[in-house]
PDB file of N, CA and C in Angstrom:
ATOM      1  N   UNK A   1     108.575  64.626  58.736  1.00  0.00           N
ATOM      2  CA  UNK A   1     109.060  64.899  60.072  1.00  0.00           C
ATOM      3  C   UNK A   1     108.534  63.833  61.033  1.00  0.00           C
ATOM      4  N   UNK A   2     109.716  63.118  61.933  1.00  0.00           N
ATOM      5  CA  UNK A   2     109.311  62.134  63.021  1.00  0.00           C
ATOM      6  C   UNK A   2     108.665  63.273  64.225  1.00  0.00           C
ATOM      7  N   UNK A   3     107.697  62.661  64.507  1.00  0.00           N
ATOM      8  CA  UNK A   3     107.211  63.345  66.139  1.00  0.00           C
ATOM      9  C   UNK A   3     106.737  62.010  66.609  1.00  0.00           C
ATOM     10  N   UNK A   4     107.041  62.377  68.271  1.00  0.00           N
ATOM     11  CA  UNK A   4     106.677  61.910  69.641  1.00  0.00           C
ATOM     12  C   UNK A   4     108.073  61.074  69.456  1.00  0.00           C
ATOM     13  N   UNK A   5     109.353  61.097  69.039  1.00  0.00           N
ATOM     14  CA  UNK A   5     110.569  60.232  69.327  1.00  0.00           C
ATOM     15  C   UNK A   5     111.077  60.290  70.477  1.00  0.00           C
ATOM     16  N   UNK A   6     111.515  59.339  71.608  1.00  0.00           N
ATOM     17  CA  UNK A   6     112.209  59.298  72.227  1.00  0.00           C
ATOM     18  C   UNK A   6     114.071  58.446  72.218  1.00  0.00           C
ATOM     19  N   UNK A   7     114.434  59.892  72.969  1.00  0.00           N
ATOM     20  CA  UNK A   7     115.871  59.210  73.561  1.00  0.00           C
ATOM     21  C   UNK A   7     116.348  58.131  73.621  1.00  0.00           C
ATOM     22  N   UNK A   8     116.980  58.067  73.997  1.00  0.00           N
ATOM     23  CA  UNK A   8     118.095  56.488  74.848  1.00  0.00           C
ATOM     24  C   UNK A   8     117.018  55.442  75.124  1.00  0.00           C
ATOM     25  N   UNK A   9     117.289  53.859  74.816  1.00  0.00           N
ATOM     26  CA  UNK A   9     116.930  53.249  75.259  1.00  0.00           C
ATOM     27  C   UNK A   9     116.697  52.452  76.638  1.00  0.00           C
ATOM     28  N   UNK A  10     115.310  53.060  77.151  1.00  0.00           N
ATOM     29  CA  UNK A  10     115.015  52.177  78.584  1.00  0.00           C
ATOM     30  C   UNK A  10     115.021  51.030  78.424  1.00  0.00           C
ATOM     31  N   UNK A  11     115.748  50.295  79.654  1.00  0.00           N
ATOM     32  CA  UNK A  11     115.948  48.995  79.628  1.00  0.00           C
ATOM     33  C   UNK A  11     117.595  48.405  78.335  1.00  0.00           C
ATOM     34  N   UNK A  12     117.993  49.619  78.195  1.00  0.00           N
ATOM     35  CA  UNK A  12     119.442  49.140  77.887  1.00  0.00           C
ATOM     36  C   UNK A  12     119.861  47.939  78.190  1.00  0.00           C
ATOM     37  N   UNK A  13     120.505  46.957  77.346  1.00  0.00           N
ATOM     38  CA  UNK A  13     121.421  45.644  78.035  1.00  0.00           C
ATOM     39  C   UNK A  13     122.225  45.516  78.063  1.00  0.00           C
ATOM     40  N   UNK A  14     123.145  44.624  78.415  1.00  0.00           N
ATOM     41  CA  UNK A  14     124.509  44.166  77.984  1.00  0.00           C
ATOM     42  C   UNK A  14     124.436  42.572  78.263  1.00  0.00           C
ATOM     43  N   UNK A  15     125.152  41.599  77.395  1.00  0.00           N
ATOM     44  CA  UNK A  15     124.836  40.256  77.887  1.00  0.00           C
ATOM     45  C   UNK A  15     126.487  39.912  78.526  1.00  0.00           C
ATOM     46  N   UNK A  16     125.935  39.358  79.164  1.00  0.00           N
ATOM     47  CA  UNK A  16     127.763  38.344  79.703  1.00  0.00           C
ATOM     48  C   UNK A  16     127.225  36.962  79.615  1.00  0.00           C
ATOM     49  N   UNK A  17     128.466  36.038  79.754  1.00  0.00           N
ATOM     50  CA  UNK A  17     128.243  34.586  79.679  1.00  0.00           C
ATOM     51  C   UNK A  17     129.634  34.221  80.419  1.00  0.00           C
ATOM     52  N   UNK A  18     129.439  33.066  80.852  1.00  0.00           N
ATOM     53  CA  UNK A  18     130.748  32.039  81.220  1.00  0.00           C
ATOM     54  C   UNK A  18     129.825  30.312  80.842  1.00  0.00           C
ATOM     55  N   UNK A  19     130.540  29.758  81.479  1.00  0.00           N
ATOM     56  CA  UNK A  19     130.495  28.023  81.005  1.00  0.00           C
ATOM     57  C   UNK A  19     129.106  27.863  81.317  1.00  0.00           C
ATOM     58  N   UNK A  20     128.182  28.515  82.320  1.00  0.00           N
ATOM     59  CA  UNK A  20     126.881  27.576  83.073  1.00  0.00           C
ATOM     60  C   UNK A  20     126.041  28.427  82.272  1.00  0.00           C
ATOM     61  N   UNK A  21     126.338  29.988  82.153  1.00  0.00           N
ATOM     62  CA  UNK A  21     125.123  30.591  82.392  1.00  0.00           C
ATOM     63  C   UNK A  21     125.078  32.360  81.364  1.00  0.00           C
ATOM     64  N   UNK A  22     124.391  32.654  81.157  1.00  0.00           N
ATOM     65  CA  UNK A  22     124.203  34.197  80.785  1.00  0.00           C
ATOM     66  C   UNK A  22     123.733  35.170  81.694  1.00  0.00           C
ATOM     67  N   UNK A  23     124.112  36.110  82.296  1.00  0.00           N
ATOM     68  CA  UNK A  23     124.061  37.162  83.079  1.00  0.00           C
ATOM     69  C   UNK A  23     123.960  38.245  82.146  1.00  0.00           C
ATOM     70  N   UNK A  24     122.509  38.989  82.353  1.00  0.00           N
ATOM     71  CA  UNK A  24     122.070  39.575  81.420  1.00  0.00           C
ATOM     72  C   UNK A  24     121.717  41.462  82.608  1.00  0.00           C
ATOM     73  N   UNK A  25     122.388  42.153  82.539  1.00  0.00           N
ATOM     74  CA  UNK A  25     121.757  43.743  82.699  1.00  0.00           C
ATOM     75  C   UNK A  25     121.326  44.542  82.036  1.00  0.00           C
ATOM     76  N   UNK A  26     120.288  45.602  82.763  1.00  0.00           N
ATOM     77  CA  UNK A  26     119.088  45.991  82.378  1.00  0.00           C
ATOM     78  C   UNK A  26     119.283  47.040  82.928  1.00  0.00           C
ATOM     79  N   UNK A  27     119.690  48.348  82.709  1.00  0.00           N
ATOM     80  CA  UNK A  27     119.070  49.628  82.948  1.00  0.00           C
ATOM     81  C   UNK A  27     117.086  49.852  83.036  1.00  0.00           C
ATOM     82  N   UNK A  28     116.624  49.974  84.213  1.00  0.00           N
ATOM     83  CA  UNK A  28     115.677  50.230  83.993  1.00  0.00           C
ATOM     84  C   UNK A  28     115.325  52.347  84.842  1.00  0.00           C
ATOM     85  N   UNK A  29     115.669  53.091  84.125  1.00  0.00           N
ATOM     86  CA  UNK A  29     115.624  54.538  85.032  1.00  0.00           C
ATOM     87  C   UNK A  29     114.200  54.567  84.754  1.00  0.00           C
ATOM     88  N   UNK A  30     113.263  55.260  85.999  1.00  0.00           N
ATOM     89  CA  UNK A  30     112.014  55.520  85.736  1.00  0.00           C
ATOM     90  C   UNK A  30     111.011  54.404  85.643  1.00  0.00           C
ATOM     91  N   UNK A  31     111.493  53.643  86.513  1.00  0.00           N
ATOM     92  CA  UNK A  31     110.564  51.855  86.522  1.00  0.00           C
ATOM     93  C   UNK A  31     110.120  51.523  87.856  1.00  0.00           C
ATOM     94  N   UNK A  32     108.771  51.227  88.211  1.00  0.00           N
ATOM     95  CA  UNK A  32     108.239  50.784  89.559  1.00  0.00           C
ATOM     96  C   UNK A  32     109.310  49.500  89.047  1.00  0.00           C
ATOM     97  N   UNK A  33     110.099  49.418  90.729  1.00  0.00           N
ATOM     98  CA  UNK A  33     111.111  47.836  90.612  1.00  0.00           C
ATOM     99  C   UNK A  33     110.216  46.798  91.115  1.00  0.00           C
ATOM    100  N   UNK A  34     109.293  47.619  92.048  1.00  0.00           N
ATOM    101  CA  UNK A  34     108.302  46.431  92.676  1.00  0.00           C
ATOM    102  C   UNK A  34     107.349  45.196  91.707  1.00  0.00           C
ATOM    103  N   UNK A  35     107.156  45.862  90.564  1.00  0.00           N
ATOM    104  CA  UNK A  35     106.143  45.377  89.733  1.00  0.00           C
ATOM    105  C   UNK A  35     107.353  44.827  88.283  1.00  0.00           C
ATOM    106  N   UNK A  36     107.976  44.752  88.400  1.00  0.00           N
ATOM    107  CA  UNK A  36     109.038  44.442  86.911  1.00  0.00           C
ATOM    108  C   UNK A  36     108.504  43.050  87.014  1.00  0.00           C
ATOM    109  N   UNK A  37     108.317  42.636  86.053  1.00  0.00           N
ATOM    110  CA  UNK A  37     108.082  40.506  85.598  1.00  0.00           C
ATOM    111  C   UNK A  37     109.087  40.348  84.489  1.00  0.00           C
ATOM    112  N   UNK A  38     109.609  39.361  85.145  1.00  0.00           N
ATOM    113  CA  UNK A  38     110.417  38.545  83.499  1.00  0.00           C
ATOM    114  C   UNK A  38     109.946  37.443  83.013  1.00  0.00           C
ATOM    115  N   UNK A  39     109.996  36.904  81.746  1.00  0.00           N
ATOM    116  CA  UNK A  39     109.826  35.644  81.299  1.00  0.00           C
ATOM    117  C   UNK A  39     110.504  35.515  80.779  1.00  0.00           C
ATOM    118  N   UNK A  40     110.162  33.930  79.681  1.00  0.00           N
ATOM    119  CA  UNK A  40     111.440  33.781  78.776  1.00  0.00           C
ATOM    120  C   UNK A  40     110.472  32.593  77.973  1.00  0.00           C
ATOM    121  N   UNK A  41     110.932  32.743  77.415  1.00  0.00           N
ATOM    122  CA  UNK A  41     110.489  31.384  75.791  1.00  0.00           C
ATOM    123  C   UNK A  41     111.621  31.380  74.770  1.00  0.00           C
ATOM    124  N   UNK A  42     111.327  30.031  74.394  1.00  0.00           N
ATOM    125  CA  UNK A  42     112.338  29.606  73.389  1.00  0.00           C
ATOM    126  C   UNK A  42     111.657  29.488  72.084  1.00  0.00           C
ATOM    127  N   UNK A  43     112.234  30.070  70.688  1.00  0.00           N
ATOM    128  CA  UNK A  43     112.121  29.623  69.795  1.00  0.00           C
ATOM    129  C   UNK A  43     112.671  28.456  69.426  1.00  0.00           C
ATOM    130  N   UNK A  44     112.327  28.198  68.373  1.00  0.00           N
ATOM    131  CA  UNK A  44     113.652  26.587  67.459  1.00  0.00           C
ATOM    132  C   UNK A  44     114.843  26.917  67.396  1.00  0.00           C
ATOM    133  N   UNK A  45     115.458  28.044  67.512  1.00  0.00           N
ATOM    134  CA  UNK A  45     117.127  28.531  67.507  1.00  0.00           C
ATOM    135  C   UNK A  45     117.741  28.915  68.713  1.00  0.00           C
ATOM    136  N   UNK A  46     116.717  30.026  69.142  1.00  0.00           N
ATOM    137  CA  UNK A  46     117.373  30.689  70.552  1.00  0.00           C
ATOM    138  C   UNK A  46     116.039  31.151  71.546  1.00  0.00           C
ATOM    139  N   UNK A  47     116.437  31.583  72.885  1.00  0.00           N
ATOM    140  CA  UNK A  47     115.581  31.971  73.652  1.00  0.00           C
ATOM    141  C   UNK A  47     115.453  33.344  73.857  1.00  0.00           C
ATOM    142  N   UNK A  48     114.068  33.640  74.510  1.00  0.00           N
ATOM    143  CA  UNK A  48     114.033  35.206  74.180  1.00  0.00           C
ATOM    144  C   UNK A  48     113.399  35.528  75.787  1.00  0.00           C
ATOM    145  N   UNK A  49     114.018  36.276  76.381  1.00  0.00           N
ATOM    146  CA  UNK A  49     114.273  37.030  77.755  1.00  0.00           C
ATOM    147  C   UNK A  49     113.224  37.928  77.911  1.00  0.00           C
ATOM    148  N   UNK A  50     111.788  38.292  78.435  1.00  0.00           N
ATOM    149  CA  UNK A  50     110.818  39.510  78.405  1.00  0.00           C
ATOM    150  C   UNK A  50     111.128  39.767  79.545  1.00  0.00           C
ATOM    151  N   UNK A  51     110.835  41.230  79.651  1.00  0.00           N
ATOM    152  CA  UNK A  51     110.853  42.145  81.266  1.00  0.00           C
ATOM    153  C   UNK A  51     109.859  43.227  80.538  1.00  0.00           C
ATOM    154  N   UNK A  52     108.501  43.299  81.585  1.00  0.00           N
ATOM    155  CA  UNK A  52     107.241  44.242  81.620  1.00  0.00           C
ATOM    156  C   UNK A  52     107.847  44.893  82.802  1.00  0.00           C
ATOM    157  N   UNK A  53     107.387  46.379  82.431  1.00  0.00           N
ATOM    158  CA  UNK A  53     107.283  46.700  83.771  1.00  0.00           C
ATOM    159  C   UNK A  53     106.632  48.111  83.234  1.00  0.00           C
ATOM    160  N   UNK A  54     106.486  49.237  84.328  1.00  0.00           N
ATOM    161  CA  UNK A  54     105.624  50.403  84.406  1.00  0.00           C
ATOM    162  C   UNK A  54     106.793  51.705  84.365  1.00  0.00           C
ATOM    163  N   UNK A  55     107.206  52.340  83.505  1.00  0.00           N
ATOM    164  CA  UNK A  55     107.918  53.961  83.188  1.00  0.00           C
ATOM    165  C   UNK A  55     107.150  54.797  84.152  1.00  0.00           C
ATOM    166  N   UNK A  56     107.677  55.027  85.060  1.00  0.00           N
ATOM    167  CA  UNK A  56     107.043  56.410  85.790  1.00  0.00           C
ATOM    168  C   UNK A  56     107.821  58.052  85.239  1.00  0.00           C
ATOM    169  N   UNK A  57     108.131  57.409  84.260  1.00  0.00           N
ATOM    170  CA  UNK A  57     108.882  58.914  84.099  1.00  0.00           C
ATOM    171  C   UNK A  57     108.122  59.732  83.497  1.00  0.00           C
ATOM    172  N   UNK A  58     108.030  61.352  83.411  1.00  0.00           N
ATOM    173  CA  UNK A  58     107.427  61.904  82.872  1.00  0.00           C
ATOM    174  C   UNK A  58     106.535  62.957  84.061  1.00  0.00           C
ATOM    175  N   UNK A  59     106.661  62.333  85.158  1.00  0.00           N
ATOM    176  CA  UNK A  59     105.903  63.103  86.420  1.00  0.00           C
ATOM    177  C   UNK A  59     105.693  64.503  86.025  1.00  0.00           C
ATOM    178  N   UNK A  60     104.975  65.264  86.199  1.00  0.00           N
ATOM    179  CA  UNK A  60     104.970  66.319  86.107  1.00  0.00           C
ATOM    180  C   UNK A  60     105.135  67.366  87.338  1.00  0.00           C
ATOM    181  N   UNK A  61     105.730  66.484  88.530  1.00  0.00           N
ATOM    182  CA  UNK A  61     106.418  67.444  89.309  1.00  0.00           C
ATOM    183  C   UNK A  61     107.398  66.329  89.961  1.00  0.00           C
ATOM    184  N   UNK A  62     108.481  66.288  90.443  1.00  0.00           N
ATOM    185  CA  UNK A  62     109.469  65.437  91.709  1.00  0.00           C
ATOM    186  C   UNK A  62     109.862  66.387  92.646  1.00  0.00           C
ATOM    187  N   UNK A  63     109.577  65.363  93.812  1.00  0.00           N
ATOM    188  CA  UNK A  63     110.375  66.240  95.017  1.00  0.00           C
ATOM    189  C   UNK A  63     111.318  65.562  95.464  1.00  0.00           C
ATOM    190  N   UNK A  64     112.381  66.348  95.658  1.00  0.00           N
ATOM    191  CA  UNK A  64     113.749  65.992  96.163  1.00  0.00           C
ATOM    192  C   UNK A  64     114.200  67.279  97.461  1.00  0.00           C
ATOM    193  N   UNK A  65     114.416  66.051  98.252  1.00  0.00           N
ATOM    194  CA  UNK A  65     116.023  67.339  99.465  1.00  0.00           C
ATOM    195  C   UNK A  65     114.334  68.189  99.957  1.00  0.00           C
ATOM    196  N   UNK A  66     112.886  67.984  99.907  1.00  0.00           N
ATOM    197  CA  UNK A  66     112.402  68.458 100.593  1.00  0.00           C
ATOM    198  C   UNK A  66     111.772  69.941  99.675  1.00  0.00           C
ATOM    199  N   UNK A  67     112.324  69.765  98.774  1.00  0.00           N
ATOM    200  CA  UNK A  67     111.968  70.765  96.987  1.00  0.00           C
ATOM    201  C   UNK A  67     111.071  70.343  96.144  1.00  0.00           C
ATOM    202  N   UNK A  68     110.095  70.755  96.105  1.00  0.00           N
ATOM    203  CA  UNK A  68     109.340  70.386  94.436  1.00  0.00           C
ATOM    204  C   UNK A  68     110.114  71.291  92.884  1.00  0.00           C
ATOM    205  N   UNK A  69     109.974  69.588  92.301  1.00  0.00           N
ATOM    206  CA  UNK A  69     110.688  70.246  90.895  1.00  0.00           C
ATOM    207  C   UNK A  69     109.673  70.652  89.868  1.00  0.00           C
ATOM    208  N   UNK A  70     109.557  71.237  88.910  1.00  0.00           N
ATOM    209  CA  UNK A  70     108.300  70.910  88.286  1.00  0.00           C
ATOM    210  C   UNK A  70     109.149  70.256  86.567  1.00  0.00           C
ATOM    211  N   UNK A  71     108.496  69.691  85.841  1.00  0.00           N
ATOM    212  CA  UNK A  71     108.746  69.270  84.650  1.00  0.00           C
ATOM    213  C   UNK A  71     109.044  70.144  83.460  1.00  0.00           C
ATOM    214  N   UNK A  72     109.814  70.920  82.791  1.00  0.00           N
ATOM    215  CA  UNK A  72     110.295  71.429  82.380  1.00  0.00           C
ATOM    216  C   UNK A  72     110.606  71.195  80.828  1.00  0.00           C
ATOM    217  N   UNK A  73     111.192  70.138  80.714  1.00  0.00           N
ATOM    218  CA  UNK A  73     111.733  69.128  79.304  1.00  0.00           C
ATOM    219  C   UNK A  73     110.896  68.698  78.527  1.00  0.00           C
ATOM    220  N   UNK A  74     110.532  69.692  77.334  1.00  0.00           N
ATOM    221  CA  UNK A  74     109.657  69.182  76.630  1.00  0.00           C
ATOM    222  C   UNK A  74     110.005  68.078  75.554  1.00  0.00           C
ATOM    223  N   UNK A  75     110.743  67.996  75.767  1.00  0.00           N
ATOM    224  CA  UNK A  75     111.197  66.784  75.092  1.00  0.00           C
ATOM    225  C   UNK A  75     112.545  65.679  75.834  1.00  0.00           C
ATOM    226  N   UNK A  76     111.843  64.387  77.067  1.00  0.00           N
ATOM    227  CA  UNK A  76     112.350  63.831  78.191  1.00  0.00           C
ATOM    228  C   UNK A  76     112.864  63.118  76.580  1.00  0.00           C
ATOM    229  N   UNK A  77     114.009  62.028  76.958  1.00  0.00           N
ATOM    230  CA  UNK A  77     114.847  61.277  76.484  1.00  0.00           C
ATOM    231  C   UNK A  77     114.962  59.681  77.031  1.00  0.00           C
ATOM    232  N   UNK A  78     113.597  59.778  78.042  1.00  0.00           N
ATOM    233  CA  UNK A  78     113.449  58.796  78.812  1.00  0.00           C
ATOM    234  C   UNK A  78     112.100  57.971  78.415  1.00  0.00           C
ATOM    235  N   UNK A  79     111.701  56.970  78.692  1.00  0.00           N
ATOM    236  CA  UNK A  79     110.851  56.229  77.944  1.00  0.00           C
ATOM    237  C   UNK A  79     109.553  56.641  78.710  1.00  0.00           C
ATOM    238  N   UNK A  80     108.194  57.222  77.645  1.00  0.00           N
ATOM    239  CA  UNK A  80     107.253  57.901  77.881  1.00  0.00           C
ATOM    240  C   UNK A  80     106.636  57.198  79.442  1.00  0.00           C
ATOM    241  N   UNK A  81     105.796  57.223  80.215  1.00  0.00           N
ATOM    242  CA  UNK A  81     104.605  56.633  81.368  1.00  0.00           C
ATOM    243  C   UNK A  81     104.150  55.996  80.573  1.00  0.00           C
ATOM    244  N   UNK A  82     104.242  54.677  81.351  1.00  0.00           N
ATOM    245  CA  UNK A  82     103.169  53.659  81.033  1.00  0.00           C
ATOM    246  C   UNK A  82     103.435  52.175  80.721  1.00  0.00           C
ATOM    247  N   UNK A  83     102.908  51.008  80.565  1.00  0.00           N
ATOM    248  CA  UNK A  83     103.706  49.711  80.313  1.00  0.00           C
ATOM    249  C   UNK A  83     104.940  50.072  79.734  1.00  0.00           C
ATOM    250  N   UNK A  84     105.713  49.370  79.524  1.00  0.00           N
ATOM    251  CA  UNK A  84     106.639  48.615  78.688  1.00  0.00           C
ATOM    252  C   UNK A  84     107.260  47.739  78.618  1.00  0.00           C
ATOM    253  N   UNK A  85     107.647  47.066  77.273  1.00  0.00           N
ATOM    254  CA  UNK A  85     108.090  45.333  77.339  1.00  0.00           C
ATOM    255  C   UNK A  85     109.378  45.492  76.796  1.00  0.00           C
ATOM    256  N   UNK A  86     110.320  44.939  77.285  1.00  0.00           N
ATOM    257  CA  UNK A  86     111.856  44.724  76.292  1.00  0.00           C
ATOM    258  C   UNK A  86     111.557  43.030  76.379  1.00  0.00           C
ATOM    259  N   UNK A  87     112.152  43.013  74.953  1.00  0.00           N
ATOM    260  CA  UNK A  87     112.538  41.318  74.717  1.00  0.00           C
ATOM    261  C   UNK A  87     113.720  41.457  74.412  1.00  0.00           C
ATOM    262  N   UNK A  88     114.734  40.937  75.118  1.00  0.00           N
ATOM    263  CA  UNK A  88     116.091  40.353  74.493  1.00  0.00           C
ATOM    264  C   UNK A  88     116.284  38.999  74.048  1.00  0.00           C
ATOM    265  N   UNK A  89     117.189  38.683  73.542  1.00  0.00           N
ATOM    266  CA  UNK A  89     117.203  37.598  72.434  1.00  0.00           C
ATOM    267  C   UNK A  89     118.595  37.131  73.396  1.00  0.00           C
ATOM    268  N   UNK A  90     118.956  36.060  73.289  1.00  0.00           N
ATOM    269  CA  UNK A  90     120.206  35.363  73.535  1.00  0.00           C
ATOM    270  C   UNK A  90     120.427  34.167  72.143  1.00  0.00           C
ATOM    271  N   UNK A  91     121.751  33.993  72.495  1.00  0.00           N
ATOM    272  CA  UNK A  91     122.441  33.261  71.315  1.00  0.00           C
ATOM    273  C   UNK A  91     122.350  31.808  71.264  1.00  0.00           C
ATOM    274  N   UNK A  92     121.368  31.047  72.658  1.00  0.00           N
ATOM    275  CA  UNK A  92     121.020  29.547  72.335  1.00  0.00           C
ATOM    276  C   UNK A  92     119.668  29.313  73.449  1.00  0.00           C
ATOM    277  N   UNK A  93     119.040  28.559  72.857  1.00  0.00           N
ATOM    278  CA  UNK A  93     118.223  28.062  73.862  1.00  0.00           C
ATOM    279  C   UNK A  93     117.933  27.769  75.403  1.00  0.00           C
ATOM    280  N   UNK A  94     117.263  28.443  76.132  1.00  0.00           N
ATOM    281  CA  UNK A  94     117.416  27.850  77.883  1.00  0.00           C
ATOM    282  C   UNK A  94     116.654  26.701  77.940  1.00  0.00           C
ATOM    283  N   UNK A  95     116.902  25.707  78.794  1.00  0.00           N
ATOM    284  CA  UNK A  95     116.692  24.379  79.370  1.00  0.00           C
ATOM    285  C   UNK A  95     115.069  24.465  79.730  1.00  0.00           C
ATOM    286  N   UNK A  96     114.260  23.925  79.322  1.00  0.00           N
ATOM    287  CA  UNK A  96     113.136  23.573  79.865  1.00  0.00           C
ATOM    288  C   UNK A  96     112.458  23.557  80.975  1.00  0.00           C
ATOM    289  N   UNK A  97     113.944  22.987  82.208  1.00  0.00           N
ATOM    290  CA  UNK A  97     113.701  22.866  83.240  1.00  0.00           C
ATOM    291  C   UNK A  97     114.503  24.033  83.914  1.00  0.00           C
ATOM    292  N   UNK A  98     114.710  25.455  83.251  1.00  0.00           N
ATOM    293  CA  UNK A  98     115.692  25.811  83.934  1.00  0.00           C
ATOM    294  C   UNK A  98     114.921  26.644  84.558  1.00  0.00           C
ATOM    295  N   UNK A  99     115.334  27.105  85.850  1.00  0.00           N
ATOM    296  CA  UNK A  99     115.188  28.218  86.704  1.00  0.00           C
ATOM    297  C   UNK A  99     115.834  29.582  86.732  1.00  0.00           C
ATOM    298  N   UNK A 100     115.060  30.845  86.399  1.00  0.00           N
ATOM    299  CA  UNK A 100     115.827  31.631  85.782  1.00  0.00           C
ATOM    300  C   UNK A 100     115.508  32.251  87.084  1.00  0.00           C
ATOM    301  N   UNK A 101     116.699  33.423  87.739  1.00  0.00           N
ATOM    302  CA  UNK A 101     116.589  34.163  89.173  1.00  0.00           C
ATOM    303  C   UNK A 101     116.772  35.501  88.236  1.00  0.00           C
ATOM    304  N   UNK A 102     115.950  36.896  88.423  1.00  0.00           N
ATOM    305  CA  UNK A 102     115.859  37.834  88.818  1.00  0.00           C
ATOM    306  C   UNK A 102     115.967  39.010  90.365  1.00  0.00           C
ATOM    307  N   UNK A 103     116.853  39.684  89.897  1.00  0.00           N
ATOM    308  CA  UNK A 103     117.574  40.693  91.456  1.00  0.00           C
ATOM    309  C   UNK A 103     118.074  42.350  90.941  1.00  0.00           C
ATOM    310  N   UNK A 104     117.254  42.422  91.492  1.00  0.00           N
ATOM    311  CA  UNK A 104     117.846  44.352  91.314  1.00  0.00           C
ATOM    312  C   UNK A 104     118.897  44.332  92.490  1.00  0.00           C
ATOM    313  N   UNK A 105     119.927  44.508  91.601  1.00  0.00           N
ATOM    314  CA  UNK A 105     121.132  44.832  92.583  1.00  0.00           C
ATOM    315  C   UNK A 105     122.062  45.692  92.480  1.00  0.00           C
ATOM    316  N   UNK A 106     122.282  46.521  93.321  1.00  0.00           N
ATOM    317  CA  UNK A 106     122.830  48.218  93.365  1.00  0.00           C
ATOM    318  C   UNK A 106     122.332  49.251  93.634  1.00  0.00           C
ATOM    319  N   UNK A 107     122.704  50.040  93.998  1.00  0.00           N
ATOM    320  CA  UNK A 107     122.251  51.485  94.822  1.00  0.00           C
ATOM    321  C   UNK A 107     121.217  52.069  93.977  1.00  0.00           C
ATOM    322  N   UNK A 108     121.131  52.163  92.655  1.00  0.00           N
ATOM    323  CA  UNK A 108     119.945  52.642  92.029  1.00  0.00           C
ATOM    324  C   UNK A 108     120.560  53.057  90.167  1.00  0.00           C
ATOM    325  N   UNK A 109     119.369  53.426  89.292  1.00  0.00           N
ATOM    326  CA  UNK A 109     119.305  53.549  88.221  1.00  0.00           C
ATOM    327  C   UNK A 109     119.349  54.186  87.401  1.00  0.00           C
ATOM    328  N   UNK A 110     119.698  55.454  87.881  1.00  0.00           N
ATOM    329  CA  UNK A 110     119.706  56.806  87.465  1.00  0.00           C
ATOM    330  C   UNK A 110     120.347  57.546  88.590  1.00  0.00           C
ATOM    331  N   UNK A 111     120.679  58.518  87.384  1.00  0.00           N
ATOM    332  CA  UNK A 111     121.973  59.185  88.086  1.00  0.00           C
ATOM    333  C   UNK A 111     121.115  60.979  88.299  1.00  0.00           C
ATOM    334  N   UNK A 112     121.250  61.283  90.007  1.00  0.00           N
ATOM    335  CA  UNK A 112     120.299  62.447  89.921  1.00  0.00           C
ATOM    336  C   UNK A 112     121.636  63.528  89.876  1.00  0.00           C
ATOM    337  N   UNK A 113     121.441  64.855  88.936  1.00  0.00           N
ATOM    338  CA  UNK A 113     121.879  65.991  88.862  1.00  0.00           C
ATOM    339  C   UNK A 113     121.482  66.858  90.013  1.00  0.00           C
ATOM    340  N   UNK A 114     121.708  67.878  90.757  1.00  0.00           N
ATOM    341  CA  UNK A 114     121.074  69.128  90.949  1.00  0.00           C
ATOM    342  C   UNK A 114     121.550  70.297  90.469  1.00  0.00           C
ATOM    343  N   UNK A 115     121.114  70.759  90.036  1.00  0.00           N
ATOM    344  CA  UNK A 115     122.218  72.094  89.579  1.00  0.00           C
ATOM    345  C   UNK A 115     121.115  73.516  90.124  1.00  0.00           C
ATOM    346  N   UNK A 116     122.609  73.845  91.021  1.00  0.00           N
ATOM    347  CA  UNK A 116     121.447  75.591  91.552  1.00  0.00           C
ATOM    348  C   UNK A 116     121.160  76.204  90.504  1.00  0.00           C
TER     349      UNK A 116
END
């Protein structure tokens, strides 16, 4: 028997590309955005994309609308509290000299329910 498994992957991706560049998204639900770091290094084939950052999920209470929730789900589907690193891989090498830009952009990362 597996124990302590979690759900869905935090930090989900999807890659895009056109002629210049790779545009890479990142689900991060349950992530201080303030503190996220990326890097990147190249192997001899291809380059590999890191993003650290901190899972706050797991709180054992949220308040919303002015409500405390308390934690309930003994088994969250969300990636435990505490570091975590995703490495993605891309399909060729980045430039030495390249400048890579990071931007959280959009209303937010998770989708909140309420149900009376």
């Amino acid at each position: 028997m597996v124990r302590n498994v979690y759900g869905p992957v935090t930090a989900a991706k999807t890659i895009y590309e056109d002629e210049q560049a790779f545009l890479v998204i990142i689900s991060l639900p349950f992530v201080d955005l303030q503190r996220v770091k990326v890097s990147w290094r190249n192997t001899l084939t291809h380059a590999i994309i890191k993003v650290s950052c901190t899972s706050t999920s797991g709180a054992p209470i949220i308040k919303r609308l002015n409500r405390t929730f308390k934690l309930t789900d003994p088994s969250s589907e969300h990636c435990p509290p505490g570091e975590f690193v995703r490495e993605i891989p891309l399909s060729t090498r980045i430039p030495e000299d390249a400048n890579i830009e990071a931007y959280y952009d959009g209303p937010g990362s998770v989708l909140e329910i309420m149900v009376p």
